[in-house]
Protein backbone atom coordinates (compact mmCIF):
# COMPACT_ATOMS: atom_id res chain seq x y z
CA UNK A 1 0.00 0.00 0.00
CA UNK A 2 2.61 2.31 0.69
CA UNK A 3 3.99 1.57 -3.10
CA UNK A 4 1.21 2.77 -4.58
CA UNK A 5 0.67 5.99 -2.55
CA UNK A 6 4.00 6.58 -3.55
CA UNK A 7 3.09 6.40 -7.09
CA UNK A 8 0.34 8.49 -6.56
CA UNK A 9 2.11 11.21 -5.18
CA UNK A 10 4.93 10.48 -7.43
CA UNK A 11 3.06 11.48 -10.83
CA UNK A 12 1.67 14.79 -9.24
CA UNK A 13 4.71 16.13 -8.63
CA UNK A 14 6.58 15.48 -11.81
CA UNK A 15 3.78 17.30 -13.45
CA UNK A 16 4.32 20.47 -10.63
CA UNK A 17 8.06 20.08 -11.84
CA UNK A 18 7.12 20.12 -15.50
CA UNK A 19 4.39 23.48 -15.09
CA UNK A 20 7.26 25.25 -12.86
CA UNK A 21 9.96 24.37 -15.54
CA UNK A 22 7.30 26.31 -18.54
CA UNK A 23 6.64 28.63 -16.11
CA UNK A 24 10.33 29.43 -16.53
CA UNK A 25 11.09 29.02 -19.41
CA UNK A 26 8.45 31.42 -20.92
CA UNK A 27 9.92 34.31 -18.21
CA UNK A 28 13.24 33.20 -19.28
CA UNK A 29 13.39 36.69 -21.32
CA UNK A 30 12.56 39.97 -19.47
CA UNK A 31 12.73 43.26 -21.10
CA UNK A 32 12.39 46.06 -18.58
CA UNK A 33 12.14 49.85 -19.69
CA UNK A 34 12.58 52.13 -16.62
CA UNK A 35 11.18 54.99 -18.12
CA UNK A 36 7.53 56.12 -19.39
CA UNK A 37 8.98 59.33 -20.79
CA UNK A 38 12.36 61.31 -21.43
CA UNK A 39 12.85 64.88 -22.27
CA UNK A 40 15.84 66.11 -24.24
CA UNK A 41 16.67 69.29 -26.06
CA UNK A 42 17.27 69.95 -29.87
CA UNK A 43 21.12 69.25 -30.37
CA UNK A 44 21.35 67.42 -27.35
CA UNK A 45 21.09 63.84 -26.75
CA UNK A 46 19.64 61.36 -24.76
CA UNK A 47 19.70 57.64 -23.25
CA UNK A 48 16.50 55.47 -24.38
CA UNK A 49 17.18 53.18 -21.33
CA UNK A 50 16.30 49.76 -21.25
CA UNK A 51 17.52 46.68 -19.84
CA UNK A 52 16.90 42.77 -20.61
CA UNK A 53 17.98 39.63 -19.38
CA UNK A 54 17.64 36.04 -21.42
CA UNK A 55 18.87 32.52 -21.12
CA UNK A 56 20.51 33.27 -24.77
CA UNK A 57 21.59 36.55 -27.18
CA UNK A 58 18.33 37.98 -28.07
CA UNK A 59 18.30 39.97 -31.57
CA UNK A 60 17.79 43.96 -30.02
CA UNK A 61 15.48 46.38 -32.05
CA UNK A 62 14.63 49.93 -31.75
CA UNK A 63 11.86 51.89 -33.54
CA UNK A 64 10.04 55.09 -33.19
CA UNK A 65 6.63 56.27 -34.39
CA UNK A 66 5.97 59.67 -34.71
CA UNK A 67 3.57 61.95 -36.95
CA UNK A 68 5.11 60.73 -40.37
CA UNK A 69 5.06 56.82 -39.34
CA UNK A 70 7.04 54.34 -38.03
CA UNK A 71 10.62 54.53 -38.57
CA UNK A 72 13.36 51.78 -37.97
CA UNK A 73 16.30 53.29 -36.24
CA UNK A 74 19.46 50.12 -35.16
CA UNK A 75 19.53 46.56 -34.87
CA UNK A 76 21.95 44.66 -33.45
CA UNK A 77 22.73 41.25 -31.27
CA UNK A 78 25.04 41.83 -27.80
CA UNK A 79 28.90 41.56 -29.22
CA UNK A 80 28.02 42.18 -32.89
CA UNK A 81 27.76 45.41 -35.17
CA UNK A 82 24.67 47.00 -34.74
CA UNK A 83 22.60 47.62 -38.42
CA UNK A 84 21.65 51.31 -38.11
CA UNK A 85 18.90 52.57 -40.59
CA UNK A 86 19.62 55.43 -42.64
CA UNK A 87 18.78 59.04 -41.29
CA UNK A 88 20.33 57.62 -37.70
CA UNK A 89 24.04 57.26 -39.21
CA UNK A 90 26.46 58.98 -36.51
CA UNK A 91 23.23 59.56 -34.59
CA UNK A 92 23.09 56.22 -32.82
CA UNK A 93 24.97 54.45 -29.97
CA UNK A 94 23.94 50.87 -28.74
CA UNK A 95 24.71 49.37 -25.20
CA UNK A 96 25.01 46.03 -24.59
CA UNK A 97 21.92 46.04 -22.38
CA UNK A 98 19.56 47.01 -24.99
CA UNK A 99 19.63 51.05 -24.36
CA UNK A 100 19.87 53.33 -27.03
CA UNK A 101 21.88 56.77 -26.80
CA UNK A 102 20.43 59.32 -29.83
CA UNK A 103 22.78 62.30 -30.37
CA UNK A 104 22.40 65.37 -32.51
CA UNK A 105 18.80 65.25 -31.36
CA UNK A 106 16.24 67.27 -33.86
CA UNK A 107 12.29 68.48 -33.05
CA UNK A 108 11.09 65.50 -35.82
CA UNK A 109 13.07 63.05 -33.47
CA UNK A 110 10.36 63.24 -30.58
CA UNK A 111 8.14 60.13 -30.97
CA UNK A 112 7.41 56.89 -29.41
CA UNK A 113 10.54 54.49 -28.60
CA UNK A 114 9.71 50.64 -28.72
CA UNK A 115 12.46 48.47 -27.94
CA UNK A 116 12.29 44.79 -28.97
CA UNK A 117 14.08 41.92 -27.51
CA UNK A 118 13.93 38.29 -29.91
CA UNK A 119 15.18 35.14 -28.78
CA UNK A 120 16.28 32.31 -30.96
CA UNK A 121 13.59 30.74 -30.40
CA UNK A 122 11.11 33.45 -31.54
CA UNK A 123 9.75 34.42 -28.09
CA UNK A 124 10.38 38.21 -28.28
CA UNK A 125 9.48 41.26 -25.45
CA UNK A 126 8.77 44.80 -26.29
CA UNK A 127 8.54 47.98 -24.30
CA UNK A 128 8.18 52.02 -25.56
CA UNK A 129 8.78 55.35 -24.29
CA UNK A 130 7.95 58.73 -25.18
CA UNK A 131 10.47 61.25 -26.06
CA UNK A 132 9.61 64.78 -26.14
CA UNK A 133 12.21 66.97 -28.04
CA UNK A 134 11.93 70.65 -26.36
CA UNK A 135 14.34 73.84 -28.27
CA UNK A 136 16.83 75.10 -26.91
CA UNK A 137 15.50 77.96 -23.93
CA UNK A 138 17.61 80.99 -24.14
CA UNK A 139 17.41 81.88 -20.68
CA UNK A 140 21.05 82.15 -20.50
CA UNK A 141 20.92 84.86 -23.11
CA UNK A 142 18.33 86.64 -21.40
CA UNK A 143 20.60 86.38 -17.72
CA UNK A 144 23.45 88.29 -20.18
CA UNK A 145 21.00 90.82 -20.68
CA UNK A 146 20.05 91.53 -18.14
CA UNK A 147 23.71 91.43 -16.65
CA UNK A 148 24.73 93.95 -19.60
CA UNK A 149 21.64 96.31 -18.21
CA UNK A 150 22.65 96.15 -14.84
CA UNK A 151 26.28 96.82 -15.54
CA UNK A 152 25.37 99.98 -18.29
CA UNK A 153 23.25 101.32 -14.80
CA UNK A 154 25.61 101.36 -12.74
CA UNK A 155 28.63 102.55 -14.87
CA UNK A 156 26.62 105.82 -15.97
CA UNK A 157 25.67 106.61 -12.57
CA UNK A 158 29.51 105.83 -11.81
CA UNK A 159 30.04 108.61 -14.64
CA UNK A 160 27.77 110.85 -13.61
CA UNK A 161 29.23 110.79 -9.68
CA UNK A 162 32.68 111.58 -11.48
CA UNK A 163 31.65 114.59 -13.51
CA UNK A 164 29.76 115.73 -10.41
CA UNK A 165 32.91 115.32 -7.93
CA UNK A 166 34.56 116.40 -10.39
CA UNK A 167 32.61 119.89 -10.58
CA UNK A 168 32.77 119.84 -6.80
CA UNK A 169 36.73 119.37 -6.79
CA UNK A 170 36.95 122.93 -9.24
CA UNK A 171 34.72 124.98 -7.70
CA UNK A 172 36.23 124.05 -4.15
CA UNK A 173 39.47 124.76 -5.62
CA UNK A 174 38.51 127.94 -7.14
CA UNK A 175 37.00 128.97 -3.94
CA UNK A 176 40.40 128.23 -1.81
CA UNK A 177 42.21 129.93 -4.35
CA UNK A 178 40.32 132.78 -4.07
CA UNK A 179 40.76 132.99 0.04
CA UNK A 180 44.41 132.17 -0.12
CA UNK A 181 45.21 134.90 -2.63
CA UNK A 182 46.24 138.28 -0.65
CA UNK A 183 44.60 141.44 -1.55
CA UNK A 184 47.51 143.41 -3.09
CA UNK A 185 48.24 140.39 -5.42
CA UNK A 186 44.30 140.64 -6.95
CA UNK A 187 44.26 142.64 -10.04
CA UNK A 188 41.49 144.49 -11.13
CA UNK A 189 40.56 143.98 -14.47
CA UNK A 190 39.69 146.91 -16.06
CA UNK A 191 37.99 147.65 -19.54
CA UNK A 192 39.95 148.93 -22.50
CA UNK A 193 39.03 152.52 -23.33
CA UNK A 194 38.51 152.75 -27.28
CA UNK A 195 40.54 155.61 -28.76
């Protein structure tokens, strides 16, 4: 009897094993995309971060829909030359964990990011982002301005303090003259008689 409640048992647990191993194996690849949105300036550039993890090398893919359609941008397997689509030339660096750095950024780049990860096998993840592509602000500009105001203020008032001392420093002068001068030095200017 105990034989065959060990058979009984034995049966139910291989087919635990055999639900746990699927189980497994179909969360063998996991694609994880940290962010739901990323904001970058024209000219700039910016990390598309994602990370994955699979038994094997997965194929990597990025692509981006924005008002015009959807638009290939690199593929490329872990170790291997990445395939970069045309328009993302120089534009385009890939990490080995499935982000994607954009450089040179332009206002048409702003879109939706999806990332796809393909095992061998065919199982594949994907995950998106959205990038919003701002111009550049020219607040720095502005701060000059108003640095260049500031400094024009207070170099004419500097100016006019000068020419005001200035007038102050003569008319004192010509006033100490005039005390320190002795009386039978003064001449009298007199008018010419015409002849």
């Amino acid at each position: 009897m105990k034989t065959h409640t060990h058979r009984a048992l034995f049966p139910a647990h291989t087919h635990t094993l055999l639900i746990l191993l699927a189980l497994c194996l179909t969360e063998a690849l996991v694609l994880h995309v940290p962010e739901g949105s990323v904001r970058a300036e024209v000219q700039g550039s910016v990390l598309l971060r994602a990370d994955w993890s699979s038994l094997g090398i997965p194929l990597v893919s990025w692509r981006v829909t924005t008002a015009t359609g959807v638009h290939p941008i690199v593929t490329w397997q872990p170790g291997a030359p990445p395939n970069v689509s045309s328009g993302y030339e120089r534009r385009v660096e890939t990490h080995s964990n499935g982000s994607l750095t954009l450089t040179q950024l332009r206002l048409h780049d702003a879109g939706y990011y999806v990332v796809t990860v393909t095992e061998s096998s065919g199982n594949s993840k994907e995950a998106g982002l959205l990038l919003q592509v701002t111009e550049v602000q020219y607040e720095d500009l502005h701060y000059l301005a108003v640095f260049l105001l500031v400094l024009l203020a207070v170099s004419g008032s500097l100016m006019v303090s000068m020419w005001l001392l200035e007038r102050l420093y003569r008319h004192l002068m010509t006033s100490w003259q005039r005390k320190t001068q002795s009386p039978d030095l003064q001449l009298e200017l007199q008018p010419l008689e015409a002849t």
